[in-house]
Every structure is written in C-alpha cells, then in structure tokens.
PDB file of N, CA and C in Angstrom:
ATOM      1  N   UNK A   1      15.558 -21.798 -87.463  1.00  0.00           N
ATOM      2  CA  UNK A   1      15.409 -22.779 -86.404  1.00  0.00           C
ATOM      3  C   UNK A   1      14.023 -22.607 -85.785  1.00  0.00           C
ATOM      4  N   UNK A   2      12.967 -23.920 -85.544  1.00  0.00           N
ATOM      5  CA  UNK A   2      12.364 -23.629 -85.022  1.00  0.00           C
ATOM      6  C   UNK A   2      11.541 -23.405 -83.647  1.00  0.00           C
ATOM      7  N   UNK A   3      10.917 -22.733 -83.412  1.00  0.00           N
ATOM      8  CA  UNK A   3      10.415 -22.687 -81.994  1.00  0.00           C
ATOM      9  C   UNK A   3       8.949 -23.272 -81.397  1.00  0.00           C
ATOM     10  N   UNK A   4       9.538 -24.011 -80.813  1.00  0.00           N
ATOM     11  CA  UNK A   4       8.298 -24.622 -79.973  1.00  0.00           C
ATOM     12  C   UNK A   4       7.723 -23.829 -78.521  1.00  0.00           C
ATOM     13  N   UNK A   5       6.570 -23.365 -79.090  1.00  0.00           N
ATOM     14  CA  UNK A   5       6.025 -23.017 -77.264  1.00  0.00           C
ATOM     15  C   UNK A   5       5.339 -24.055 -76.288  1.00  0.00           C
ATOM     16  N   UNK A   6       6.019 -24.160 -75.527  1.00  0.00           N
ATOM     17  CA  UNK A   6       5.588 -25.282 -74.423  1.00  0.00           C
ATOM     18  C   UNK A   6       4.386 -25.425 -73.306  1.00  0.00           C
ATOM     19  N   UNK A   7       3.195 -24.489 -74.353  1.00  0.00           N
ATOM     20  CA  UNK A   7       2.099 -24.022 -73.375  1.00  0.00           C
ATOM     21  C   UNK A   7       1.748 -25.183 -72.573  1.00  0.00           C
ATOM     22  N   UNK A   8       1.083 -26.408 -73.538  1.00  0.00           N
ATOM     23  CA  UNK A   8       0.448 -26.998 -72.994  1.00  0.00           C
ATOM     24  C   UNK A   8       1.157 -28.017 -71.404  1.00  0.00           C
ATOM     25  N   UNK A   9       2.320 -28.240 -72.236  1.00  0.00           N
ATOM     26  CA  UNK A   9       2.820 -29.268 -70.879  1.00  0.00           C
ATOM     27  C   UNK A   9       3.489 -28.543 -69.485  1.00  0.00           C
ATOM     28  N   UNK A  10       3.275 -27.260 -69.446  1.00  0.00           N
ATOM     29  CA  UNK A  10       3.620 -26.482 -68.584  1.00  0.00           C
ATOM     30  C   UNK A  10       2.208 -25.948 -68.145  1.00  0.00           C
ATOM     31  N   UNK A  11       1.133 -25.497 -69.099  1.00  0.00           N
ATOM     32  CA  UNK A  11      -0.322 -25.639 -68.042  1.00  0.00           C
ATOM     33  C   UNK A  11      -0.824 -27.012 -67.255  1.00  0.00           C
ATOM     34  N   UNK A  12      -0.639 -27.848 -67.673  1.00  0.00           N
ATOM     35  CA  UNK A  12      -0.806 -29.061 -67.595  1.00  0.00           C
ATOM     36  C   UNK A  12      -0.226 -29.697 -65.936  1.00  0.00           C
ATOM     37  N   UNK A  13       1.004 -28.961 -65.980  1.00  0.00           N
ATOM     38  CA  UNK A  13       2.215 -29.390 -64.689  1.00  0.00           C
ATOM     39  C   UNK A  13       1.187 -28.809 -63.838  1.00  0.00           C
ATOM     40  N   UNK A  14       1.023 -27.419 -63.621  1.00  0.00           N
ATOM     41  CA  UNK A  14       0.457 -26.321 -62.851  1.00  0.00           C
ATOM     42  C   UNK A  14      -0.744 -26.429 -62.872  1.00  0.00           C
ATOM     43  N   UNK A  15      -1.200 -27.605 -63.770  1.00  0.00           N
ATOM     44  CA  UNK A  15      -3.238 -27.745 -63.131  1.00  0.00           C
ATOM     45  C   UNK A  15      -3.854 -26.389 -63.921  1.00  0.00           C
ATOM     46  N   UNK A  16      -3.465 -25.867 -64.884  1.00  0.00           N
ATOM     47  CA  UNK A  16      -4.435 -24.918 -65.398  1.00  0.00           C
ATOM     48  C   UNK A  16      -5.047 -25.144 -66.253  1.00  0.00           C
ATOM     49  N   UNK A  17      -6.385 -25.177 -66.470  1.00  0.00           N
ATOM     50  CA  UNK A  17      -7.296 -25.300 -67.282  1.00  0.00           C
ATOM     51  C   UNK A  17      -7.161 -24.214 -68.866  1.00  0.00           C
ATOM     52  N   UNK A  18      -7.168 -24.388 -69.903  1.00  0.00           N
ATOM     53  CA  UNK A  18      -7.622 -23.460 -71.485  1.00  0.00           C
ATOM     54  C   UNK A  18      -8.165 -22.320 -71.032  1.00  0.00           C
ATOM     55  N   UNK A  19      -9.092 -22.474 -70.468  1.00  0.00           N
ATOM     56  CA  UNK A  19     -10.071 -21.499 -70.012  1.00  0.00           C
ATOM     57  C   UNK A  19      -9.897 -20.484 -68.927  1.00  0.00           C
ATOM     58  N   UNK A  20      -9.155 -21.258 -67.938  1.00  0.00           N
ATOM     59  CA  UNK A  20      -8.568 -20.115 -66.743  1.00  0.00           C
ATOM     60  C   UNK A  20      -7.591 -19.565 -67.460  1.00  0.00           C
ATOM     61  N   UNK A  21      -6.615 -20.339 -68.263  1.00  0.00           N
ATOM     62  CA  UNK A  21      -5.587 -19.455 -68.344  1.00  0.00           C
ATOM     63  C   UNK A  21      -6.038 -18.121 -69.518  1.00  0.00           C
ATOM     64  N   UNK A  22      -6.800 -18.405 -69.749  1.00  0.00           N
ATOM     65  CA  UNK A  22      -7.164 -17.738 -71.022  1.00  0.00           C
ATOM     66  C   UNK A  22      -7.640 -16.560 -70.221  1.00  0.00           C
ATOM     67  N   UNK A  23      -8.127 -16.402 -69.196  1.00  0.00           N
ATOM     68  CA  UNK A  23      -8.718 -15.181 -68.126  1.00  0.00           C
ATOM     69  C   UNK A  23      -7.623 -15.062 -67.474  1.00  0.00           C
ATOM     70  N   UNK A  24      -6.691 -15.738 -66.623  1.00  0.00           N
ATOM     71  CA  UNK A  24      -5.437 -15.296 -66.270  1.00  0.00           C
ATOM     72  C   UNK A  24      -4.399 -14.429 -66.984  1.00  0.00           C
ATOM     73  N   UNK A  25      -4.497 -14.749 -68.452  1.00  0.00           N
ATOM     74  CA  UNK A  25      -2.944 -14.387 -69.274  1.00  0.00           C
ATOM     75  C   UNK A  25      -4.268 -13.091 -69.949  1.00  0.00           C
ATOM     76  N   UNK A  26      -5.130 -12.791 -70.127  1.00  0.00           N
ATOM     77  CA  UNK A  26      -6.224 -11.922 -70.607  1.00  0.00           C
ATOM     78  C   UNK A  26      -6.064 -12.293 -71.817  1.00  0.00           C
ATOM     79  N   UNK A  27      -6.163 -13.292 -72.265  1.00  0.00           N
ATOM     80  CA  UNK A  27      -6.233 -13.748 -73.834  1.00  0.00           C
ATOM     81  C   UNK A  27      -6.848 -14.505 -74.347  1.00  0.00           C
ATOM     82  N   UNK A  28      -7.918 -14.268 -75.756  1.00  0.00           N
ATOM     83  CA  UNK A  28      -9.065 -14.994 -76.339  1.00  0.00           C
ATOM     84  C   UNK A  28      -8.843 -16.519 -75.622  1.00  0.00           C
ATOM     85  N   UNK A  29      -9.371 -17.507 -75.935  1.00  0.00           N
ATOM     86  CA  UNK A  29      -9.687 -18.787 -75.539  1.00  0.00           C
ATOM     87  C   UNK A  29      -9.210 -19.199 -76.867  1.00  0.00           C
ATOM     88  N   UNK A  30      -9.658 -19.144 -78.081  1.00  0.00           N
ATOM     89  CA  UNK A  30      -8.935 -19.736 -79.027  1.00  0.00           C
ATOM     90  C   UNK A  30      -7.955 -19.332 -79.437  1.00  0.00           C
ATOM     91  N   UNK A  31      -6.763 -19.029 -78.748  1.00  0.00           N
ATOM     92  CA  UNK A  31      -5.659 -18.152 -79.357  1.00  0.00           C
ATOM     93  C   UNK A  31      -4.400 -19.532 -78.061  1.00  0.00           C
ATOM     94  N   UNK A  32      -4.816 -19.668 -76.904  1.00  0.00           N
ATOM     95  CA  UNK A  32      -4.711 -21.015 -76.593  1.00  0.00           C
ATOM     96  C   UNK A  32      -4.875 -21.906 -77.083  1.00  0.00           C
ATOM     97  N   UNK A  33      -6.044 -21.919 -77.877  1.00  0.00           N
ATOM     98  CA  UNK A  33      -6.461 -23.746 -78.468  1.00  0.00           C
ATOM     99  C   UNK A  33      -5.152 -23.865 -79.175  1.00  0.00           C
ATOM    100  N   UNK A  34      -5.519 -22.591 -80.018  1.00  0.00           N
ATOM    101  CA  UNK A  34      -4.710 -22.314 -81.271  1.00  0.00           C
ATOM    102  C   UNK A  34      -3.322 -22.992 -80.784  1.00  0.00           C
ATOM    103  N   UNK A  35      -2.431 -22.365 -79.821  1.00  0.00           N
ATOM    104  CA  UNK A  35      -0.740 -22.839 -79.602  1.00  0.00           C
ATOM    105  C   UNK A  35      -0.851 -24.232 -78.831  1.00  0.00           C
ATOM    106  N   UNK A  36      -2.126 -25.027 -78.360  1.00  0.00           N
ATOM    107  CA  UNK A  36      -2.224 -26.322 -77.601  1.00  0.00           C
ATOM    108  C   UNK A  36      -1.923 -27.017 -78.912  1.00  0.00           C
ATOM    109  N   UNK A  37      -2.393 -26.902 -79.977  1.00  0.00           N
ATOM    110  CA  UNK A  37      -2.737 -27.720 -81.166  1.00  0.00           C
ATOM    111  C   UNK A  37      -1.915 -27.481 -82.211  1.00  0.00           C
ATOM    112  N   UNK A  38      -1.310 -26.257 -82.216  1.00  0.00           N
ATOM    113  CA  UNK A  38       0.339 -26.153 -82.925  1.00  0.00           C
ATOM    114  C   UNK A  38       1.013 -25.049 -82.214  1.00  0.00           C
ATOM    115  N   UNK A  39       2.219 -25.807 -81.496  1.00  0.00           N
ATOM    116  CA  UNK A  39       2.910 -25.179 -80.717  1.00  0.00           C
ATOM    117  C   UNK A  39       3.924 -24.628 -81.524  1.00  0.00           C
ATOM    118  N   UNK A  40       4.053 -24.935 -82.647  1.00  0.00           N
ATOM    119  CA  UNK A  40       4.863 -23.718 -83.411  1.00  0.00           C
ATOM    120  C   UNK A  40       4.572 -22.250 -84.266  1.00  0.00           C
ATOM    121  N   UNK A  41       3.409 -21.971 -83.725  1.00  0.00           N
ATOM    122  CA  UNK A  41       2.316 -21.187 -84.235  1.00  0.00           C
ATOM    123  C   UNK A  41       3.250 -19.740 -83.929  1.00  0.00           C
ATOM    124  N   UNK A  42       3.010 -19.045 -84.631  1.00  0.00           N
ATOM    125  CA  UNK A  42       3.771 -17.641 -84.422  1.00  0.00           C
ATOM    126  C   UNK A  42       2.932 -16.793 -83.395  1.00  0.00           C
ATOM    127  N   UNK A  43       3.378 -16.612 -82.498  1.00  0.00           N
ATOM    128  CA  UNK A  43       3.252 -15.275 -81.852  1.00  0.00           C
ATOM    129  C   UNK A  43       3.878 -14.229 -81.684  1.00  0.00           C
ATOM    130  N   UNK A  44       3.442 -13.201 -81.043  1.00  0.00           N
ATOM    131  CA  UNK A  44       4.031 -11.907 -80.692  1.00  0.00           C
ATOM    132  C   UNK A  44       5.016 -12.428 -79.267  1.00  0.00           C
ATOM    133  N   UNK A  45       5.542 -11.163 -79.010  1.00  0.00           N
ATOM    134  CA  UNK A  45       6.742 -11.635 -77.639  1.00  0.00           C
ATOM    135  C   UNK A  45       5.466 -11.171 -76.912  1.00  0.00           C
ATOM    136  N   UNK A  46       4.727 -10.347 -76.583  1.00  0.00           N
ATOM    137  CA  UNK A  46       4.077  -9.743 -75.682  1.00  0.00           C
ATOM    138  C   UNK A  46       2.656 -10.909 -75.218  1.00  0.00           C
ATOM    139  N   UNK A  47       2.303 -11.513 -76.157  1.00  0.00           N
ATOM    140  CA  UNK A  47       1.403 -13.097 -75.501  1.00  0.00           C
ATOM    141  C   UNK A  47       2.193 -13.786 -74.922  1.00  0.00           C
ATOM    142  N   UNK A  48       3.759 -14.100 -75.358  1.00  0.00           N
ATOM    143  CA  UNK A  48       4.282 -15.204 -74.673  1.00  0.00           C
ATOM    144  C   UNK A  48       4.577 -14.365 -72.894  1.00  0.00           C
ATOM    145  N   UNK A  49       4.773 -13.471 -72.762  1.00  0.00           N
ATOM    146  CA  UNK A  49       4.835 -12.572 -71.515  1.00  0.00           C
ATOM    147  C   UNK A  49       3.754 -12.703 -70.836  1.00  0.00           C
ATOM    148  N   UNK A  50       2.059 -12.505 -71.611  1.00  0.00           N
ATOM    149  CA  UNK A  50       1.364 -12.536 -71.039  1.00  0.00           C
ATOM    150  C   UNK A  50       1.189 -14.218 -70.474  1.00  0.00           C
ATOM    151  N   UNK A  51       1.566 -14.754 -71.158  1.00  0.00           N
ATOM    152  CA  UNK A  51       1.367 -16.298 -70.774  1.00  0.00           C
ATOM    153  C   UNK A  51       1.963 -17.007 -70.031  1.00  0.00           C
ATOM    154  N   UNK A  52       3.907 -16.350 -70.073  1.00  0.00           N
ATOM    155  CA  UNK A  52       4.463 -16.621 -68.824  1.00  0.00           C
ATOM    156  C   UNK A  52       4.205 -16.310 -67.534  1.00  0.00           C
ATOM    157  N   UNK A  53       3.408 -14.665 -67.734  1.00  0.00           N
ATOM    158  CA  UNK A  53       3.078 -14.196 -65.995  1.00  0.00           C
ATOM    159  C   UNK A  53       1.972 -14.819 -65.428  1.00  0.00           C
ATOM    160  N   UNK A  54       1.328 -15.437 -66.641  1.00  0.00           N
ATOM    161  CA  UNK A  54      -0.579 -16.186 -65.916  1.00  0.00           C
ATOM    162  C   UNK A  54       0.310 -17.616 -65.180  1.00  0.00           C
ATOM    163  N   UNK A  55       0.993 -18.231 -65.732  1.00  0.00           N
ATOM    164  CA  UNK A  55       1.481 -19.389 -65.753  1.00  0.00           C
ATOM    165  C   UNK A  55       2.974 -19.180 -64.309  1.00  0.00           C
ATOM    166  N   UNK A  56       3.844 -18.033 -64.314  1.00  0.00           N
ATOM    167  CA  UNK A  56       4.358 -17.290 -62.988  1.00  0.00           C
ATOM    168  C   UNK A  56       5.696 -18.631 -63.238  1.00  0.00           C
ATOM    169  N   UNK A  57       6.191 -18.469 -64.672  1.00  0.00           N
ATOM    170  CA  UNK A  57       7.410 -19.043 -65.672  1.00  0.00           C
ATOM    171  C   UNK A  57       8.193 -17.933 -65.555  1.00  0.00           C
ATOM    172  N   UNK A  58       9.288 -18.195 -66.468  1.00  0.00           N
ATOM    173  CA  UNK A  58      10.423 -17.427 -66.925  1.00  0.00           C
ATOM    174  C   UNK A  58       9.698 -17.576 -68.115  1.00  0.00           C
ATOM    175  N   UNK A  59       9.696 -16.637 -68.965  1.00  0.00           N
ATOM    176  CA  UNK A  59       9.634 -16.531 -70.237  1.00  0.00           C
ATOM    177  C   UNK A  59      10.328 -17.910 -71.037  1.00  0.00           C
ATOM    178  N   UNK A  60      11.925 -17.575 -70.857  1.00  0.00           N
ATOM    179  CA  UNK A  60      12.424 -19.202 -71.268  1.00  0.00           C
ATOM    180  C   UNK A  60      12.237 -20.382 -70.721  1.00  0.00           C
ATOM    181  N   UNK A  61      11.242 -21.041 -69.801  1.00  0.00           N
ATOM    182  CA  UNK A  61      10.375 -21.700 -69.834  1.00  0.00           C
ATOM    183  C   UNK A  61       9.470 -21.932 -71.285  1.00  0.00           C
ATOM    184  N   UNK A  62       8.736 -21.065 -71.384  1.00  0.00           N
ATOM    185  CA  UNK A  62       7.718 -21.779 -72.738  1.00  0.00           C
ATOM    186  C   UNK A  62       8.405 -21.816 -74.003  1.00  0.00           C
ATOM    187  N   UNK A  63       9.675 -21.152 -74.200  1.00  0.00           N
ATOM    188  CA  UNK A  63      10.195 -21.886 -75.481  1.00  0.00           C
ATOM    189  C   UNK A  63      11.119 -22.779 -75.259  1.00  0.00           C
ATOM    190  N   UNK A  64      10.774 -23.807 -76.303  1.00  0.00           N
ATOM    191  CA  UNK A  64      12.150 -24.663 -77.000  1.00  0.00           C
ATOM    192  C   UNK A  64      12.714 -24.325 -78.158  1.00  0.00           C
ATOM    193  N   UNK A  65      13.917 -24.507 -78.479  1.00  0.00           N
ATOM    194  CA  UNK A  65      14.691 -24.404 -79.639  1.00  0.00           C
ATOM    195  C   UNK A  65      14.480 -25.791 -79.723  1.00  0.00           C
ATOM    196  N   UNK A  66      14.259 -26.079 -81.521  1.00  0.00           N
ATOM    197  CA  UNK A  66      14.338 -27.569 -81.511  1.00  0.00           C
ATOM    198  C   UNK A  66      15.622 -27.688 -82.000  1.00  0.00           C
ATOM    199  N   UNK A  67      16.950 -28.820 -82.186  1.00  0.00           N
ATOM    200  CA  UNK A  67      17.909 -28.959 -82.829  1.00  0.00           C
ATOM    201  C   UNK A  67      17.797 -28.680 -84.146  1.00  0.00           C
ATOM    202  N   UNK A  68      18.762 -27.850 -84.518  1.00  0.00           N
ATOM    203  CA  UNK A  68      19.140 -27.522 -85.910  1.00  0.00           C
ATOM    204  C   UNK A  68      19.532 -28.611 -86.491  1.00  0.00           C
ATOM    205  N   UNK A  69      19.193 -28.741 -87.677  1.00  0.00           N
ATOM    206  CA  UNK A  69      19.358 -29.798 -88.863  1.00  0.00           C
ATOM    207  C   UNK A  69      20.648 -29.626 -88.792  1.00  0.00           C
ATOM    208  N   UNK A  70      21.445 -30.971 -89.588  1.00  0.00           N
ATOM    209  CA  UNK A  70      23.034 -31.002 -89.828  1.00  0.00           C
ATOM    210  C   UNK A  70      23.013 -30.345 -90.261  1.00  0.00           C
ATOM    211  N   UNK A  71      24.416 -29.986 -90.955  1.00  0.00           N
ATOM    212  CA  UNK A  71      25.372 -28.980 -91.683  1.00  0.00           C
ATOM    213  C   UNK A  71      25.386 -30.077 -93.079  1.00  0.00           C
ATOM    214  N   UNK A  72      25.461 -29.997 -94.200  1.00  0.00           N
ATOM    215  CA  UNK A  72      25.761 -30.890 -94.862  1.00  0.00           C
ATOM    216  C   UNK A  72      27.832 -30.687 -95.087  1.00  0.00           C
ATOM    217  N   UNK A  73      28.105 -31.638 -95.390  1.00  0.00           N
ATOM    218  CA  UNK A  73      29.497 -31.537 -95.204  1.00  0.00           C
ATOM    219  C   UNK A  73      29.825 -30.494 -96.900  1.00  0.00           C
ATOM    220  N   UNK A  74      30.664 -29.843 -96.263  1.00  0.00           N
ATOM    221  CA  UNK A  74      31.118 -28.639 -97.651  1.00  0.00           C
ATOM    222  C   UNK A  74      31.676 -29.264 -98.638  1.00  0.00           C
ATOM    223  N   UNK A  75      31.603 -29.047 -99.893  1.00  0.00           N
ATOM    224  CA  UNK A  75      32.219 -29.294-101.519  1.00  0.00           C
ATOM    225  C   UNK A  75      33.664 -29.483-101.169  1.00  0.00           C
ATOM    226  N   UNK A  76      34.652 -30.464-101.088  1.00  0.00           N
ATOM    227  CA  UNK A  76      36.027 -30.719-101.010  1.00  0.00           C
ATOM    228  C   UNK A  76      36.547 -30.794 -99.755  1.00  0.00           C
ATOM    229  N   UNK A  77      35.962 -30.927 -98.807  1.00  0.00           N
ATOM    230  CA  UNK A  77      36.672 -30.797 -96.992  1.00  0.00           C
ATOM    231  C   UNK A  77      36.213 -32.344 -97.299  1.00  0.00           C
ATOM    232  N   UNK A  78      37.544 -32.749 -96.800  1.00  0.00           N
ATOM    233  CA  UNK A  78      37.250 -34.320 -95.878  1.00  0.00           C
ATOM    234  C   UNK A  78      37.251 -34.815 -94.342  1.00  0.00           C
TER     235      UNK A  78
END
C-alpha cells in the first residue's frame, strides 16, 4: 500500500517556504524539492520526524495511506 507524504499541502497551510523549512527541519533543500515533486518518495522515519517537528504536526499528519486496490473476487465464491 502506498504512502503519500503530505509535505507540500501542509507547508503550504502554515506559510512555509522550501527553504525555511529546509533550515527548520535541518534538512538539505533538495531532499524537500525531492518529496514536493514525488510525494511517494521513500524516506527514513527520522526525516518525516524531523519534518513533522519544523512543521509542529503529528507525525500522522504528513502521511496518507492511499486506498488499497480491490480484492479480486476468489476462484469459485459467488
């Protein structure tokens, strides 16, 4: 299942700039671009921490679960 991090529309709410947050959360500037521009980008738990405390979220704030694909229906169940 995959995970979406919700950087951008949650810096966005809170008025933070790429660049501040990137000095707020102490993390490169392109490592932001990077999750603005694919929010399904893998990170570590310990950026998303740093990114929730610059940002002053719950951690579950910046993720989404997206819906799991159907089930396909099983061989002989009707």
């Amino acid at each position: 299942m995959p995970i979406r991090i919700k950087l951008r529309e949650l810096a966005q709410q809170k008025g933070v700039s790429q660049s501040r947050l990137s000095r707020l959360a102490d993390l490169n500037v392109g490592m932001i671009q990077r999750i603005y521009h694919d929010p399904y980008t893998n990170i570590t738990l310990s950026t998303l921490e740093k990114l929730a405390r610059a940002l002053r979220v719950e951690l579950a704030e910046l993720i989404e679960l997206d819906p799991p694909l159907e089930k396909e229906p099983e061989a002989g169940s009707s």
